[in-house]
C-alpha atoms as a PDB file:
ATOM      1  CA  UNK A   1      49.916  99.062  72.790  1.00  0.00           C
ATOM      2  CA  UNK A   2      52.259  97.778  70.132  1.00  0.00           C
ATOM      3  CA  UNK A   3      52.251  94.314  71.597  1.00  0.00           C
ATOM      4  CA  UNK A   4      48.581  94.791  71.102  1.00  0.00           C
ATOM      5  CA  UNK A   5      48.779  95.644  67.613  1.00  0.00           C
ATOM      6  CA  UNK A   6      51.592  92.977  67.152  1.00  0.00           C
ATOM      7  CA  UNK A   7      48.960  90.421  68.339  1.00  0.00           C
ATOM      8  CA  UNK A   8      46.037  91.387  66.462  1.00  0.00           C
ATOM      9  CA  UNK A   9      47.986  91.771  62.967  1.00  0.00           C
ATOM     10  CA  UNK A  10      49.326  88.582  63.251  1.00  0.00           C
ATOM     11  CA  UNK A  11      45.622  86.731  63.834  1.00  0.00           C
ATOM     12  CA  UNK A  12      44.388  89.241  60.947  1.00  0.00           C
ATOM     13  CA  UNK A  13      47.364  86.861  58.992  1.00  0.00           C
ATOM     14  CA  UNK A  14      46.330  83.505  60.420  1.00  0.00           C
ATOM     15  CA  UNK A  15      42.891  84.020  59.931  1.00  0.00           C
ATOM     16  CA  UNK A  16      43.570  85.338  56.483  1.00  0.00           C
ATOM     17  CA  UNK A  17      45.510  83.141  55.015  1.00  0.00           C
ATOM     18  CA  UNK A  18      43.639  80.181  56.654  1.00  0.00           C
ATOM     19  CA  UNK A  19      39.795  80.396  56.845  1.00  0.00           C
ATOM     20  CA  UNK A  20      38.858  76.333  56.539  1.00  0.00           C
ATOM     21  CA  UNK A  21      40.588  72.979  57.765  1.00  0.00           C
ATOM     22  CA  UNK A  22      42.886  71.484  55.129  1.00  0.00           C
ATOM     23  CA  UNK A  23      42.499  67.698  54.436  1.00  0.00           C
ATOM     24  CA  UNK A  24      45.371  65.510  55.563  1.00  0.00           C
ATOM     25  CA  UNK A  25      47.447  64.954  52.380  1.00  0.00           C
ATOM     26  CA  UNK A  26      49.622  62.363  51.877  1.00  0.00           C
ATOM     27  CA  UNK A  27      53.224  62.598  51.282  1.00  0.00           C
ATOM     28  CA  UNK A  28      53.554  60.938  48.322  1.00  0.00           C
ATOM     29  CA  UNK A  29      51.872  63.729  46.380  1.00  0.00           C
ATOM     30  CA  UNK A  30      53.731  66.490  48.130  1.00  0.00           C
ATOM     31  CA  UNK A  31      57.467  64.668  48.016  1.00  0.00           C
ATOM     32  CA  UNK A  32      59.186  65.883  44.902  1.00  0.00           C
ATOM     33  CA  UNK A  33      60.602  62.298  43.245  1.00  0.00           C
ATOM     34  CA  UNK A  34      63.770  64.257  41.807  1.00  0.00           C
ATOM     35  CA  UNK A  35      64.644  64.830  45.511  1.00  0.00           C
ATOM     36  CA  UNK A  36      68.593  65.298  45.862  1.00  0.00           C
ATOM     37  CA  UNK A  37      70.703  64.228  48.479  1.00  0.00           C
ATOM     38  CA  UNK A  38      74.112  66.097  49.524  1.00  0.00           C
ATOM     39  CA  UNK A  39      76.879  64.076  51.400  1.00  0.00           C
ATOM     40  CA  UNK A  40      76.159  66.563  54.354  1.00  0.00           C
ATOM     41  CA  UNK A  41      72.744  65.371  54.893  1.00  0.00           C
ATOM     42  CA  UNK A  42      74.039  61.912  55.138  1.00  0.00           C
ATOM     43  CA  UNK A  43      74.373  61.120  59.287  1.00  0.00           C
ATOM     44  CA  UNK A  44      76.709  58.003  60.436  1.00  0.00           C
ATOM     45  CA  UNK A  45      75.224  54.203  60.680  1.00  0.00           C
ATOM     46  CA  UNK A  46      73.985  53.772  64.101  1.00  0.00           C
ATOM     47  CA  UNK A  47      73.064  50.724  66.028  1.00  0.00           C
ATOM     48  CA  UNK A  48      69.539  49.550  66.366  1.00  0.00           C
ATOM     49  CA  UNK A  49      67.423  50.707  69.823  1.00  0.00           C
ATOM     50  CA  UNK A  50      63.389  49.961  70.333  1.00  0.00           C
ATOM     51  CA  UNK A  51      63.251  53.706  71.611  1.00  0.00           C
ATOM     52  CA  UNK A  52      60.288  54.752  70.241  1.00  0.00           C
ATOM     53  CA  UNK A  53      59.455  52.319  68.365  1.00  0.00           C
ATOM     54  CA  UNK A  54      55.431  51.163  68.194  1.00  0.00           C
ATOM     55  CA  UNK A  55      53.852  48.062  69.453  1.00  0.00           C
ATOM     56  CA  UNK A  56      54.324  46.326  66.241  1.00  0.00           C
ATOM     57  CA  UNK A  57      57.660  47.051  65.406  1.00  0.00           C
ATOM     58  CA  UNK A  58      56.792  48.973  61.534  1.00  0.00           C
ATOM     59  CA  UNK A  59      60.638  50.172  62.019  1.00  0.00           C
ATOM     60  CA  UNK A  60      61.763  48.527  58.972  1.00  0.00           C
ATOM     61  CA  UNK A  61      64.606  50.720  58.104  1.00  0.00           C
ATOM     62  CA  UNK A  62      67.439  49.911  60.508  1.00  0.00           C
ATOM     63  CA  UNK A  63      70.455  52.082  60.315  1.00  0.00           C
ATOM     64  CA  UNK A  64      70.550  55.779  58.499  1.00  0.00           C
ATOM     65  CA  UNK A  65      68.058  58.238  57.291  1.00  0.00           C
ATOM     66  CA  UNK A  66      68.594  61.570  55.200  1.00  0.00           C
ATOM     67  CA  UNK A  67      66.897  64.472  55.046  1.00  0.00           C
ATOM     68  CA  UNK A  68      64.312  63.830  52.815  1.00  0.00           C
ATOM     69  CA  UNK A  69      63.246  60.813  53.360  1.00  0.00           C
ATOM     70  CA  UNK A  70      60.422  58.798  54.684  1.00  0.00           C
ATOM     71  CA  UNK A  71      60.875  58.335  58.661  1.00  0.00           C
ATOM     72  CA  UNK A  72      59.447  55.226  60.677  1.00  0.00           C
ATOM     73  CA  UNK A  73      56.484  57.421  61.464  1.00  0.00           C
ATOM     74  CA  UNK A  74      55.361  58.184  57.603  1.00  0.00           C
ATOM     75  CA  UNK A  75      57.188  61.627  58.438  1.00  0.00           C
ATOM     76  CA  UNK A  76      59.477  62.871  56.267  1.00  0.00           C
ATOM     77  CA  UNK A  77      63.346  63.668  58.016  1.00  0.00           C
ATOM     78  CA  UNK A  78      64.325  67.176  57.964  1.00  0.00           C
ATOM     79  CA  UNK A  79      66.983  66.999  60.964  1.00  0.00           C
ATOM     80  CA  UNK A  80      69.678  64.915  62.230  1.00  0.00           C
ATOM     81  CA  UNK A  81      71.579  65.417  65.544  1.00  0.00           C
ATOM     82  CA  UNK A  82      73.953  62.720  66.420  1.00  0.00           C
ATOM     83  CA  UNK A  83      72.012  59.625  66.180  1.00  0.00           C
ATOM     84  CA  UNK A  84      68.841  61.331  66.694  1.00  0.00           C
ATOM     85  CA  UNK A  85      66.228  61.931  63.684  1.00  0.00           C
ATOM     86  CA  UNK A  86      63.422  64.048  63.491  1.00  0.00           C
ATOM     87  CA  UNK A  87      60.707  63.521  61.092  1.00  0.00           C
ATOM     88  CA  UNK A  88      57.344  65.821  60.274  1.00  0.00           C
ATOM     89  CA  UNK A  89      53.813  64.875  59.695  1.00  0.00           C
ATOM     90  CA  UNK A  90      52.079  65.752  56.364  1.00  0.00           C
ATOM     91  CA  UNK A  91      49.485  69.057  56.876  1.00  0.00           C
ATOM     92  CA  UNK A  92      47.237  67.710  59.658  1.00  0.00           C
ATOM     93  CA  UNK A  93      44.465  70.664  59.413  1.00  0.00           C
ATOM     94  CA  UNK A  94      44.156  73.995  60.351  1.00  0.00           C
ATOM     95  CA  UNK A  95      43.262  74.932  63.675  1.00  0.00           C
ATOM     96  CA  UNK A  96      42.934  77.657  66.583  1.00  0.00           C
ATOM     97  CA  UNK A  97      46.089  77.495  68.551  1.00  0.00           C
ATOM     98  CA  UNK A  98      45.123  74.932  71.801  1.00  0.00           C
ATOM     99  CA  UNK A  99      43.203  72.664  69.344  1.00  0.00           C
ATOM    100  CA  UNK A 100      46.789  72.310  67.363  1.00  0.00           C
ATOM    101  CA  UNK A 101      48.371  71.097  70.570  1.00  0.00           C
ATOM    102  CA  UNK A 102      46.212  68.163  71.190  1.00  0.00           C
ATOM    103  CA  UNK A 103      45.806  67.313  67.368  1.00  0.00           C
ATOM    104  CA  UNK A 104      49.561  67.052  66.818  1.00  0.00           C
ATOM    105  CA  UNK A 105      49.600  65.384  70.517  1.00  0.00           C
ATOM    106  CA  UNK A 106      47.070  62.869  69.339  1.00  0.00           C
ATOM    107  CA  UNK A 107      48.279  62.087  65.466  1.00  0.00           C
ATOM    108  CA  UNK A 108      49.702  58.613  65.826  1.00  0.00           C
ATOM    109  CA  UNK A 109      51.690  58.611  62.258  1.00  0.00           C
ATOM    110  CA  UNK A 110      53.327  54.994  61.941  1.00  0.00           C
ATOM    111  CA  UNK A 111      51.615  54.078  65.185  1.00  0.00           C
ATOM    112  CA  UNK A 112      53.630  56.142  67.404  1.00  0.00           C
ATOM    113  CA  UNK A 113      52.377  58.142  70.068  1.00  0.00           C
ATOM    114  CA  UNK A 114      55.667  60.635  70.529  1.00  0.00           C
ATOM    115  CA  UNK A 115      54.256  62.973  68.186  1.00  0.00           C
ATOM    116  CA  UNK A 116      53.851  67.091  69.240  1.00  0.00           C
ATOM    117  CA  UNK A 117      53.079  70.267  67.557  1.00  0.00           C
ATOM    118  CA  UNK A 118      56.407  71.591  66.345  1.00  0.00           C
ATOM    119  CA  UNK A 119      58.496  74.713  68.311  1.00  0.00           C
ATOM    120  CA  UNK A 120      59.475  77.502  66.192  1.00  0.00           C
ATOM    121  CA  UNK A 121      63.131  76.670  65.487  1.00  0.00           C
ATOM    122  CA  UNK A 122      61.986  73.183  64.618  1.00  0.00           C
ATOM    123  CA  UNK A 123      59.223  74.777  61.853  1.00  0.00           C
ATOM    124  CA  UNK A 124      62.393  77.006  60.883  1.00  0.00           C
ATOM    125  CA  UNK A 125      64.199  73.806  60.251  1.00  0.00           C
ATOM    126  CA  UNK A 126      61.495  72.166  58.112  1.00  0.00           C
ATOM    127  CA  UNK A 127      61.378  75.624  56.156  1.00  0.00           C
ATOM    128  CA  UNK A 128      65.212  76.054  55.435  1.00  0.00           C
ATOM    129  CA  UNK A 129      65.514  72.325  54.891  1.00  0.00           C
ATOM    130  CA  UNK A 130      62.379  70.839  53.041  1.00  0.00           C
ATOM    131  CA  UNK A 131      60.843  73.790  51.582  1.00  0.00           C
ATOM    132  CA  UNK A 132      62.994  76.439  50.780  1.00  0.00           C
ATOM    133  CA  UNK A 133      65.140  73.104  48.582  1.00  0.00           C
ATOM    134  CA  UNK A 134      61.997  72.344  47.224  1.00  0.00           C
ATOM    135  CA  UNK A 135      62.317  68.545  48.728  1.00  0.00           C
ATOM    136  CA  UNK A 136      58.415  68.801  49.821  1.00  0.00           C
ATOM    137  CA  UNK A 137      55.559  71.094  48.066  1.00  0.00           C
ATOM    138  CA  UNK A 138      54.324  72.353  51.882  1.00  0.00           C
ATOM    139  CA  UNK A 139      51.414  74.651  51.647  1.00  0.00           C
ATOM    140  CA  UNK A 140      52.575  78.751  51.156  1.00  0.00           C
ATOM    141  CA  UNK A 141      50.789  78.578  54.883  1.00  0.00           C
ATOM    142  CA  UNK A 142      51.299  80.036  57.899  1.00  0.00           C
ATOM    143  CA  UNK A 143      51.926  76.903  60.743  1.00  0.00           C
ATOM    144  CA  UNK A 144      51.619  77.231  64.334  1.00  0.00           C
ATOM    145  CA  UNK A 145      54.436  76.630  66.612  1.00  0.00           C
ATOM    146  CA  UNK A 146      54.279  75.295  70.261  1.00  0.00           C
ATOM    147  CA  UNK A 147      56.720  78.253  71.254  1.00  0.00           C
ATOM    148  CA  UNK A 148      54.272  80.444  73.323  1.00  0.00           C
ATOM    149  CA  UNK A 149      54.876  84.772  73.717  1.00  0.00           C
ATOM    150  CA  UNK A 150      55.533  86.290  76.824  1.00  0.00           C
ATOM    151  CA  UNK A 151      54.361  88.956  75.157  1.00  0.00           C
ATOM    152  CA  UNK A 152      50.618  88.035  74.750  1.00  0.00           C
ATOM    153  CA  UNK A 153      48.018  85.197  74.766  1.00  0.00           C
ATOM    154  CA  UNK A 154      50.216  84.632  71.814  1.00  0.00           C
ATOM    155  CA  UNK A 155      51.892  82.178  70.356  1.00  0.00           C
ATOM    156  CA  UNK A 156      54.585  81.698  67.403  1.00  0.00           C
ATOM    157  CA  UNK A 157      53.761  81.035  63.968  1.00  0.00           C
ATOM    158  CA  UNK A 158      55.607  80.758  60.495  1.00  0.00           C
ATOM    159  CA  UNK A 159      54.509  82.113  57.267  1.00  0.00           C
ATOM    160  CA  UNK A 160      55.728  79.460  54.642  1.00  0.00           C
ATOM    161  CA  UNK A 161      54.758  81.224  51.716  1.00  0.00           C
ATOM    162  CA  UNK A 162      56.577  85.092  53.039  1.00  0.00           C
ATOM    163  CA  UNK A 163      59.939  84.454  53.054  1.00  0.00           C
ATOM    164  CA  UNK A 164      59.872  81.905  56.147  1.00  0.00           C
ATOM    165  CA  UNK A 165      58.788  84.653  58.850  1.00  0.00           C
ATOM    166  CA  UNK A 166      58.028  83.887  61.808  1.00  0.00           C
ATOM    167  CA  UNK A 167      55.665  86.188  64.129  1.00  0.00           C
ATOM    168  CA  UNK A 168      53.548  85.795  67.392  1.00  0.00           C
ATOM    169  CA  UNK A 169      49.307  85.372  66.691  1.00  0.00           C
ATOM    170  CA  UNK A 170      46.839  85.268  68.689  1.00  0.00           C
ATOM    171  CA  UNK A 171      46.063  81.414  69.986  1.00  0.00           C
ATOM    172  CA  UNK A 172      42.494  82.202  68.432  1.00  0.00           C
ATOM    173  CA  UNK A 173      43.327  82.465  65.196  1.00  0.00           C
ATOM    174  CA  UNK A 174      43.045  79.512  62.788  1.00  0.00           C
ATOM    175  CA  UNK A 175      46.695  78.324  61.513  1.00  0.00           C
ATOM    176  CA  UNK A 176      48.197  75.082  60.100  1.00  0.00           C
ATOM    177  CA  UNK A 177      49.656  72.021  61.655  1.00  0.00           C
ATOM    178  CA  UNK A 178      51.982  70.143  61.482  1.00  0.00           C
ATOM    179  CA  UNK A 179      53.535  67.291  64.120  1.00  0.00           C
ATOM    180  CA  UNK A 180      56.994  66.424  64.957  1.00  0.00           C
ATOM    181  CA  UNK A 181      58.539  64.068  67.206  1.00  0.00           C
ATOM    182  CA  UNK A 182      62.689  62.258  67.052  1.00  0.00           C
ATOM    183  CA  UNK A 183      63.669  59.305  66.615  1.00  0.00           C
ATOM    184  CA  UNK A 184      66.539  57.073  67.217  1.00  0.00           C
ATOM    185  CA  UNK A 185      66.776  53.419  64.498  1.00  0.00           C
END
């Protein structure tokens, strides 16, 4: 019974907080231009690679990224392992849960094709990393994750304007998008 109640609070939430699809926006509006960068956030030069790169080679920063900042894909970087980036899309919509899947699946930011709806330590990431700093104005939303329940027909969500909490929803409520995918220069 609780997970019950669990499940239908959180799509009371969703739908809530989300009743219509949000246009696209572009980063340039939402990236603060007083954005600062620690020595931390700066990851070692690497050597080039054509992993993942599109058809027309738009790559045209070789070398290092930092948090913050513009990724091959339009994105914007919020995490480095190694010599692997990881960039997120601007606010693609809002959707029910399966619909989010194939819309992040299908965004093609920069012309690549490696793009996917975000997990829920991922969305923590661009929380604690772009939002919380105030690096990028994201929406006080709640954003779906692909991390499914065992729970429930749920699935993981985070509230960016609560404190960053994450809860399960039900996949038929309406949340928030936003796309991922990595990325090695």
């Amino acid at each position: 019974m609780k997970k019950i109640i669990t499940c239908l609070f959180a799509a009371f939430i969703c739908f809530g907080l989300v009743t219509q699809q949000a246009d696209t926006k572009s980063w340039k509006k939402i990236l603060k231009p007083d954005k600062k960068e620690s020595k931390e956030d700066k990851p070692a030069e690497t050597k080039d690679s054509k992993q993942d790169k599109p058809a027309d080679n738009k790559d045209s920063k070789k070398g290092k990224y930092n948090i913050g900042d513009k990724g091959p894909g339009g994105g914007i970087v919020f995490h480095v392992e190694g010599n692997t980036y990881f960039e997120v899309s601007p606010i693609l919509g809002a959707y029910k849960w399966e619909e989010a899947v194939k819309v992040a699946k299908n965004y093609k930011g920069g012309g690549f094709t490696n793009w996917q709806l975000s997990t829920k330590i991922q969305l923590e990431n661009i929380y604690m990393k772009l939002k919380k700093k105030g690096i990028v104005n994201l929406d006080d939303t709640v954003y779906w994750s692909s991390s499914e329940s065992a729970e429930c027909a749920c699935a993981w969500y985070q509230n960016f304007g609560n404190n960053g909490y994450q809860e399960i929803g039900n996949k038929a409520s309406i949340c928030s998008v936003l796309a991922v995918r990595s990325f090695t220069p």
